[in-house]
C-alpha atoms as a PDB file:
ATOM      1  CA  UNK A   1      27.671  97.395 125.401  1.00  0.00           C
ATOM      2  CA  UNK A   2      25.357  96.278 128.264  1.00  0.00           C
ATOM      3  CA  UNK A   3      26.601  92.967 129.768  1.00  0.00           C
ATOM      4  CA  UNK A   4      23.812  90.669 130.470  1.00  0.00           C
ATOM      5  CA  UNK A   5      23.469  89.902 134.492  1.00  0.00           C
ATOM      6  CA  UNK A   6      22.400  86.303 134.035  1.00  0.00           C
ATOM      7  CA  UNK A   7      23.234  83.348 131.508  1.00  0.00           C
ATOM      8  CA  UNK A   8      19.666  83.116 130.918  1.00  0.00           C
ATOM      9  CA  UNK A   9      20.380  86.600 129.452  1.00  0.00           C
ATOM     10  CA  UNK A  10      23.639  85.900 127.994  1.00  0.00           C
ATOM     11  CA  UNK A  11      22.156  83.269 125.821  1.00  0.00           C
ATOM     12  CA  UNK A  12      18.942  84.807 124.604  1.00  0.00           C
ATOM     13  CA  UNK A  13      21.000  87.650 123.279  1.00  0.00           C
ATOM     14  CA  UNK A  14      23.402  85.285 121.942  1.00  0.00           C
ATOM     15  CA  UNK A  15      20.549  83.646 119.952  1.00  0.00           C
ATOM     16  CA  UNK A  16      18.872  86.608 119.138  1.00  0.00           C
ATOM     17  CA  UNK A  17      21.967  87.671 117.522  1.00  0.00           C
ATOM     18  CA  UNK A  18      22.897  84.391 115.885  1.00  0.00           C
ATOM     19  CA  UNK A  19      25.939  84.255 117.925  1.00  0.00           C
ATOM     20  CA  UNK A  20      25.930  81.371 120.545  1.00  0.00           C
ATOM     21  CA  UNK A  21      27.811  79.137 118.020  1.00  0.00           C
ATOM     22  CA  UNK A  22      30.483  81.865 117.826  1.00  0.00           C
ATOM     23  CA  UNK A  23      30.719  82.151 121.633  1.00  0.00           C
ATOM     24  CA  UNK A  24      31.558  77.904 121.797  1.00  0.00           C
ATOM     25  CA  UNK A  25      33.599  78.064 119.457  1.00  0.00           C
ATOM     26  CA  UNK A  26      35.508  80.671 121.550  1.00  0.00           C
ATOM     27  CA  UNK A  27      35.787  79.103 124.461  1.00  0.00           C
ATOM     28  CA  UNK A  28      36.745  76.049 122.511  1.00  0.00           C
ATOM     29  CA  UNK A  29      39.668  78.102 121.064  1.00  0.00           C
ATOM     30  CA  UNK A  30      40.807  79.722 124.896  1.00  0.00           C
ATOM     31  CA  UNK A  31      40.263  75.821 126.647  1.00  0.00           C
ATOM     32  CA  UNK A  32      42.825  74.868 123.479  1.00  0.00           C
ATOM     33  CA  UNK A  33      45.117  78.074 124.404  1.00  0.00           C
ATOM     34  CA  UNK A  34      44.931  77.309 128.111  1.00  0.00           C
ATOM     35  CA  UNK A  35      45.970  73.527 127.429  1.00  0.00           C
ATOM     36  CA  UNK A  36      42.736  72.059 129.148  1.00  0.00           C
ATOM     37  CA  UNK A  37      41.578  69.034 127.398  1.00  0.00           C
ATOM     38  CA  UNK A  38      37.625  70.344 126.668  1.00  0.00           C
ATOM     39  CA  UNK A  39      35.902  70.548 123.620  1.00  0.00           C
ATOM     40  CA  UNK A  40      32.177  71.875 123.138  1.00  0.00           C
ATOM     41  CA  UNK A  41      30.402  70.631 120.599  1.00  0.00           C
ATOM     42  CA  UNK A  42      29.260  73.753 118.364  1.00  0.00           C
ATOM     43  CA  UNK A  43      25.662  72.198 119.074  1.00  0.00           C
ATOM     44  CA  UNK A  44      25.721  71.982 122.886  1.00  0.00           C
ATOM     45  CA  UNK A  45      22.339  73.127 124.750  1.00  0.00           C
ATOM     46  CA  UNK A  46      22.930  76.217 126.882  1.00  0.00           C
ATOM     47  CA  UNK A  47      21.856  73.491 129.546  1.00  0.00           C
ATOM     48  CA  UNK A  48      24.490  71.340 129.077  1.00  0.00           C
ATOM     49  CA  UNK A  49      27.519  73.936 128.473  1.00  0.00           C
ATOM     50  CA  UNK A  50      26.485  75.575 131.636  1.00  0.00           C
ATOM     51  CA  UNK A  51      26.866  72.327 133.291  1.00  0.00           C
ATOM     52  CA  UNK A  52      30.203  71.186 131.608  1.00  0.00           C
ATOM     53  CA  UNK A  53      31.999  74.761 131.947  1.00  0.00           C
ATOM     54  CA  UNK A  54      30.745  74.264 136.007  1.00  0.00           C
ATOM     55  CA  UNK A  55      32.271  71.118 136.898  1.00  0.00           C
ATOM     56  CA  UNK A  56      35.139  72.004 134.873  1.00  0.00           C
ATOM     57  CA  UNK A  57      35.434  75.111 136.499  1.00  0.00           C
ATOM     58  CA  UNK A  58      35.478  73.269 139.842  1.00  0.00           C
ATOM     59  CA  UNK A  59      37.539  70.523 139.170  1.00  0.00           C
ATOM     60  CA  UNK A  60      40.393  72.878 138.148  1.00  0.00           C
ATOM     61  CA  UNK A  61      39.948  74.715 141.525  1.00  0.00           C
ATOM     62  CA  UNK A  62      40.185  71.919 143.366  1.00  0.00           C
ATOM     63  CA  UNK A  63      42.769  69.867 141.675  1.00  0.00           C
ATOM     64  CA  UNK A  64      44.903  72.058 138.640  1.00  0.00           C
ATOM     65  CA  UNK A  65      44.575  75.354 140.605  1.00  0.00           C
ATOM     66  CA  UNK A  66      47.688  76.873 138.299  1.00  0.00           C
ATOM     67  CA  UNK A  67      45.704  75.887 135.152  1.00  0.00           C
ATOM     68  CA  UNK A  68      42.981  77.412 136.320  1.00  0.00           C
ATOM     69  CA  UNK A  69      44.484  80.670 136.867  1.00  0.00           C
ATOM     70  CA  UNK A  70      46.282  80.608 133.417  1.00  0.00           C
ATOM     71  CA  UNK A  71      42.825  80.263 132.077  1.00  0.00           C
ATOM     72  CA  UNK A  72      41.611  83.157 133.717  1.00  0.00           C
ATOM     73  CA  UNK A  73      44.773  84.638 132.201  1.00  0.00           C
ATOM     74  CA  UNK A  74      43.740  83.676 128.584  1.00  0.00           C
ATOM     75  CA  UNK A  75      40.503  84.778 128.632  1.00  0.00           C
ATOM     76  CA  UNK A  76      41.005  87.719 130.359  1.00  0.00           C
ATOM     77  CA  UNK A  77      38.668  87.462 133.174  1.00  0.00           C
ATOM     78  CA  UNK A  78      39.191  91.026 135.633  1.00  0.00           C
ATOM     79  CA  UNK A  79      41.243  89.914 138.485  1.00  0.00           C
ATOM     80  CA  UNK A  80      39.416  92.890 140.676  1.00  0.00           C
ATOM     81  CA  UNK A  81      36.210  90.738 139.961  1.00  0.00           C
ATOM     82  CA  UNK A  82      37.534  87.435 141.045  1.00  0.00           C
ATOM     83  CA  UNK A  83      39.411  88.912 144.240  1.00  0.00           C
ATOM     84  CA  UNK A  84      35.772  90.135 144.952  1.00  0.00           C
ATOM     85  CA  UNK A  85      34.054  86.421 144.959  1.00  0.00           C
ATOM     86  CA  UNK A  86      33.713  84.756 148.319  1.00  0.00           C
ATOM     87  CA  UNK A  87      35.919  81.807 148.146  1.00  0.00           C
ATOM     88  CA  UNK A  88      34.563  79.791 150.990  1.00  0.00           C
ATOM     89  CA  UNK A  89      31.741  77.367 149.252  1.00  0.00           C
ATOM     90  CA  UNK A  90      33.767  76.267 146.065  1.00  0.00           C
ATOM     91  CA  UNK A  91      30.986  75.005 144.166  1.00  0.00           C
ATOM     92  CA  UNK A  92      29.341  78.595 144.181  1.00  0.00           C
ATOM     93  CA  UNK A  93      32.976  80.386 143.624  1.00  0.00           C
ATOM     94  CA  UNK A  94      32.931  77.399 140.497  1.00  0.00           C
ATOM     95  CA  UNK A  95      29.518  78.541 139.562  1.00  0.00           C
ATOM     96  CA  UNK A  96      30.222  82.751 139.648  1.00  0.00           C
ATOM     97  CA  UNK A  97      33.274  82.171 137.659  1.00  0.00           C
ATOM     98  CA  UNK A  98      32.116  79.911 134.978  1.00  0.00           C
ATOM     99  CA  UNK A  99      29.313  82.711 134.307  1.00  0.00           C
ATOM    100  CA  UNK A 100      32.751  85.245 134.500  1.00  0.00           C
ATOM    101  CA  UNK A 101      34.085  83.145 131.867  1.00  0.00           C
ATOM    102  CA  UNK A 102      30.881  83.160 129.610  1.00  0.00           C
ATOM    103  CA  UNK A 103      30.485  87.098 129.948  1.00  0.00           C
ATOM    104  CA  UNK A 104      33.818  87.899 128.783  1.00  0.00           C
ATOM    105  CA  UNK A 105      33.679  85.723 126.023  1.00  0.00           C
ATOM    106  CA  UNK A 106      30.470  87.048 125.008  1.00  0.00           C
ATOM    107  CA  UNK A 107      32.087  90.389 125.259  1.00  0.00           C
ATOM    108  CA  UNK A 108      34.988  89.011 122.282  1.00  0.00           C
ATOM    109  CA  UNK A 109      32.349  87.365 120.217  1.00  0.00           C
ATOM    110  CA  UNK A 110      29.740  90.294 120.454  1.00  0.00           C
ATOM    111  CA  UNK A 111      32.578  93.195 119.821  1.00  0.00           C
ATOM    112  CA  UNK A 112      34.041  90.922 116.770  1.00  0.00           C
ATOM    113  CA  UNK A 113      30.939  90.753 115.302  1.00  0.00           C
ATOM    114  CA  UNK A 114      30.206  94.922 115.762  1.00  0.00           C
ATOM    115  CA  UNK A 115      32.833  95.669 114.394  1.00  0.00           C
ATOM    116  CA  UNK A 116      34.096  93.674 111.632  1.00  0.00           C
END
């Protein structure tokens, strides 16, 4: 499996595959196991999840930074990865990780769907 570089990317081949509902609905289920109050609507615009899973993203950074590394924990995002993001502007670390977030969850949806 390629991983796409970009969410642009990401969701094309999550449409192209019929799969972008699949990959809310995941996140919706890891926010839920993480205990953060968020809940995508299966309909959401790319747009507009981008946007929400950002300022989430940052506001956990800046004010829950323990529930924000027990969500990294739930979805699995590599640690090696993270420890290689330049911390210093948060709203950019906000921004890498919340596309971190997306690619790995593509990765669950795209392998559950190969292979069942």
């Amino acid at each position: 499996m390629k991983l796409p570089s970009t969410f642009n990317q990401l969701i094309d081949e999550a449409n192209t595959l019929d799969l972008y509902q699949k990959l809310v609905l995941q996140l919706n289920k890891d926010f839920l196991y993480a205990n953060i109050d968020l809940d995508f609507d299966p309909d959401i615009l790319p747009s507009s999840l981008k946007l929400l899973l950002h300022e989430t993203v940052y506001k956990l950074i800046q004010e829950k930074f323990a529930d924000y590394l027990n969500l990294l924990y739930i979805i699995d995002v590599s640690e090696e990865v993270i420890k290689q993001l330049d911390g210093s502007d948060t709203l950019q670390l906000a921004d890498q990780v919340s596309f971190l977030i997306l690619k790995r969850e593509w990765q669950k949806v795209w392998f559950r769907h190969k292979y069942s």
